[in-house]
Protein backbone atom coordinates (compact mmCIF):
# COMPACT_ATOMS: atom_id res chain seq x y z
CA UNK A 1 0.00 0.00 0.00
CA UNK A 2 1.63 3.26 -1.26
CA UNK A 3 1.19 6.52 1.24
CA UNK A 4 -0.33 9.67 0.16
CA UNK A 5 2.21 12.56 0.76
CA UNK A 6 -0.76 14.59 1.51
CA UNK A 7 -2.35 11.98 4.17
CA UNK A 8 -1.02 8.95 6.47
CA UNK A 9 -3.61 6.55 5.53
CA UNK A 10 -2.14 4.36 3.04
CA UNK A 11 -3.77 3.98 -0.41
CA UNK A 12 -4.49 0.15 -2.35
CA UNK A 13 -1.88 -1.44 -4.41
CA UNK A 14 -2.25 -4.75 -5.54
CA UNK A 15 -4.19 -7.56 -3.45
CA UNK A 16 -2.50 -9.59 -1.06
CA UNK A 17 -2.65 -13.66 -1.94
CA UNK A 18 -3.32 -15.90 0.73
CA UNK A 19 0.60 -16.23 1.20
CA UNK A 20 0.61 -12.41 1.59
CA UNK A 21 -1.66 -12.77 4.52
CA UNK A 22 -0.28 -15.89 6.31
CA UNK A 23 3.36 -14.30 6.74
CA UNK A 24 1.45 -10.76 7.79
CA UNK A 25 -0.20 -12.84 10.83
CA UNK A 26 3.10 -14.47 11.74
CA UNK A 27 4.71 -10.90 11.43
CA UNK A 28 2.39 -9.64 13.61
CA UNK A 29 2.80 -12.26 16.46
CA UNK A 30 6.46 -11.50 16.50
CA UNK A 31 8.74 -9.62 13.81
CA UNK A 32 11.98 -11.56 14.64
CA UNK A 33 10.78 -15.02 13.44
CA UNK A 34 12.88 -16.50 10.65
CA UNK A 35 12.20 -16.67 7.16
CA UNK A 36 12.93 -20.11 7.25
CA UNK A 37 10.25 -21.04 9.89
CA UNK A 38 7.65 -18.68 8.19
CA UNK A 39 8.56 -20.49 5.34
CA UNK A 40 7.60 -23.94 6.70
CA UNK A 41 4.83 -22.52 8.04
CA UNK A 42 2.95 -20.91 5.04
CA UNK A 43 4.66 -24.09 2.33
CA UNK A 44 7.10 -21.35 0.49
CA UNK A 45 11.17 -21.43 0.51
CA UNK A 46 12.90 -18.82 2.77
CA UNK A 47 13.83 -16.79 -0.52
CA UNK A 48 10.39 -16.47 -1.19
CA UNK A 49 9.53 -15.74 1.79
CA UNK A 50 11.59 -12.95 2.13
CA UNK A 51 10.83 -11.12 -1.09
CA UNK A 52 7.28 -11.43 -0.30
CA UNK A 53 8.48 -9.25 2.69
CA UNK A 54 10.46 -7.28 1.00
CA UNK A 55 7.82 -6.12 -1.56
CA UNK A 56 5.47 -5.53 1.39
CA UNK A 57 7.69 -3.39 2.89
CA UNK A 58 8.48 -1.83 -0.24
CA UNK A 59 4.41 -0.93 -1.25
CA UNK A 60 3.90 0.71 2.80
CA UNK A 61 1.96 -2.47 3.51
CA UNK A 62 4.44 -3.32 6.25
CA UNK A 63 4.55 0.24 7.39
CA UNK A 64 6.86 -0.60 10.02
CA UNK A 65 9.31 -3.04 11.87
CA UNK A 66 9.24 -1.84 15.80
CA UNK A 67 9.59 -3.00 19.61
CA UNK A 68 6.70 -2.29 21.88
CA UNK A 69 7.89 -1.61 24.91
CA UNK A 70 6.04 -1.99 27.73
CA UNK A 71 5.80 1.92 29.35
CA UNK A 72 6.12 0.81 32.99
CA UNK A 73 9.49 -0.27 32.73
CA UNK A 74 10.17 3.12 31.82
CA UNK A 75 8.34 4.66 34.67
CA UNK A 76 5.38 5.91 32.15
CA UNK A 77 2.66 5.56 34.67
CA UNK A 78 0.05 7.81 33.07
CA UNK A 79 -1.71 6.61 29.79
CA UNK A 80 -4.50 9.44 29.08
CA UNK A 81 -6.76 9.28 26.25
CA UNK A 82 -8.06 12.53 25.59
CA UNK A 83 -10.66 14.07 23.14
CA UNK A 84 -9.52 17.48 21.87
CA UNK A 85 -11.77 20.31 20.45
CA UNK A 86 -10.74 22.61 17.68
CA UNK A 87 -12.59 26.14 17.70
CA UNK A 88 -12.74 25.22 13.92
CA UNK A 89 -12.41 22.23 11.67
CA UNK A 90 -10.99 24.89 8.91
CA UNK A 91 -7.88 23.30 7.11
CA UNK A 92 -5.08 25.55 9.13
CA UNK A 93 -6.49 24.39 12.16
CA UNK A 94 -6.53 21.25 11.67
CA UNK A 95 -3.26 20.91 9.78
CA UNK A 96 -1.21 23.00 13.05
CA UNK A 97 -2.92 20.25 15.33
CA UNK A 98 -1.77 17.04 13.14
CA UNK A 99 1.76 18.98 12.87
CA UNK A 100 1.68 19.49 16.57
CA UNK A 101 0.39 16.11 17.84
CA UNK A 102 2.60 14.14 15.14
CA UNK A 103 5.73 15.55 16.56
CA UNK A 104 4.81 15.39 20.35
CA UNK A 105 6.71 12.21 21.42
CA UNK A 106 4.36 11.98 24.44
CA UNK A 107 1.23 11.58 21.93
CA UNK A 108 1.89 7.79 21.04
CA UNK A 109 -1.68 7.51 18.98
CA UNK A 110 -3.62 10.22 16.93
CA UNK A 111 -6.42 9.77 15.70
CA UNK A 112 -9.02 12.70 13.49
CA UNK A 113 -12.12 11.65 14.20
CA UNK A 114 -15.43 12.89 13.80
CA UNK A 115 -18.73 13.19 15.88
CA UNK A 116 -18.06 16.09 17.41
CA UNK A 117 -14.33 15.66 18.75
CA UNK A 118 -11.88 16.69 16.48
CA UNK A 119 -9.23 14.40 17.70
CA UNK A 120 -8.47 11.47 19.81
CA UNK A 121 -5.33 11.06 21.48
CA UNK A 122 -3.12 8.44 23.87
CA UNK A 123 -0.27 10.02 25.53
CA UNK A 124 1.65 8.64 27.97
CA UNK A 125 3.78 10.57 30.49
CA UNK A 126 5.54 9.83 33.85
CA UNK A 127 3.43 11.55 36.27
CA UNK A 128 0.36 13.43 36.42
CA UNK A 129 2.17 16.71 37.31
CA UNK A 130 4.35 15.93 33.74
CA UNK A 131 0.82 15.42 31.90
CA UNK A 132 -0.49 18.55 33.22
CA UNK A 133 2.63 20.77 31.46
CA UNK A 134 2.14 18.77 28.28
CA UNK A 135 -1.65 19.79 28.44
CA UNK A 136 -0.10 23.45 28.77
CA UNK A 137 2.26 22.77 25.86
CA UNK A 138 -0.62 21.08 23.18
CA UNK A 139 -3.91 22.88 24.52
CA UNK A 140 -3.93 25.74 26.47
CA UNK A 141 -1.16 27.76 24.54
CA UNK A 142 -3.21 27.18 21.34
CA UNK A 143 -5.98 29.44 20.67
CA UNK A 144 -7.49 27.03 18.00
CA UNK A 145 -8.13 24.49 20.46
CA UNK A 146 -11.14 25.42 22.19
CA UNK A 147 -11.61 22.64 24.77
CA UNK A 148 -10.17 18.82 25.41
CA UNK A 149 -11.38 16.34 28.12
CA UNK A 150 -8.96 13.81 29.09
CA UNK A 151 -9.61 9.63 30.74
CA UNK A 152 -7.34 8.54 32.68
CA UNK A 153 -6.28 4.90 31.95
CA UNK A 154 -6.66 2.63 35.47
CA UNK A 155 -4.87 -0.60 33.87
CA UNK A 156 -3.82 -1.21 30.06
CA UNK A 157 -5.84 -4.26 29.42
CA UNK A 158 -4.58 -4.84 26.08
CA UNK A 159 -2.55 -2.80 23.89
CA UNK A 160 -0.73 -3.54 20.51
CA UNK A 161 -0.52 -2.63 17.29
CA UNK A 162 -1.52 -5.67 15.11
CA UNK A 163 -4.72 -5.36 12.66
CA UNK A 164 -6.78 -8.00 11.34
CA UNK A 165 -5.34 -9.60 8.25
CA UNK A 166 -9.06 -10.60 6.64
């Protein structure tokens, strides 16, 4: 899937085969599993395998090869999700706000939604006192964002970034 310069939601290349989507799942489960045992597991050689991969990252349909780390053993105690309101949904507004949160390393997710909240956010920081100046830093110093409302996580039942390969 290539990516639209002008957007981060990827845009349809070619379909997948069912090979395609067996190594995906595996990916998913755990990026560091050899070619060769992906291989045996989905009936293709490991040098098919791998330029499957290859031209999946290559088209943006792998997007990414990352660790999740877990934020608690980096004393990240606070995951917020919070619903921000723009005074406008006019393009400037909206574009300052996706520059903003996309460069905040604090804002792990960002989402623009509608139904009335302009975007939905997860940050994680280290304390509440730490969330607190980064709701200085994204929301009150901005006169375009008229409002936000923030939930505060109790326990991260399940997080992870792996999508349903249909």
């Amino acid at each position: 899937m290539k990516r639209n310069k002008n957007s981060h939601m990827p845009k349809k290349t070619a379909p997948l085969d069912a090979f395609d989507r067996e190594i995906l799942r595996i990916l998913q489960r755990d990026n560091k599993t050899p070619q060769r045992a992906i291989g045996e597991a989905v009936n293709l050689s490991a040098a098919a395998v791998q330029r499957r991969i290859a031209a999946m990252e290559q088209s943006g349909t792998i997007a990414a090869n990352v660790a999740l780390v877990d934020p608690a053993a980096l004393s990240l105690t606070v995951t917020a999700i919070v619903e921000v309101f723009l005074r406008d949904e006019r393009t400037a507004s909206i574009d300052r706000a996706k520059a903003l949160f996309r460069e905040t390393p604090e804002v792990q997710q960002c989402y623009y939604t509608t139904g009335g909240t302009s975007f939905v956010l997860v940050v994680v920081t280290t304390d509440m006192s730490a969330y607190e100046v980064l709701t200085r830093r994204l929301f009150s110093d901005h006169e375009w964002v008229a409002s936000f409302r923030t939930l505060v996580a109790l326990d991260r039942v399940k997080s992870g970034a792996e999508v349903v390969v249909p």
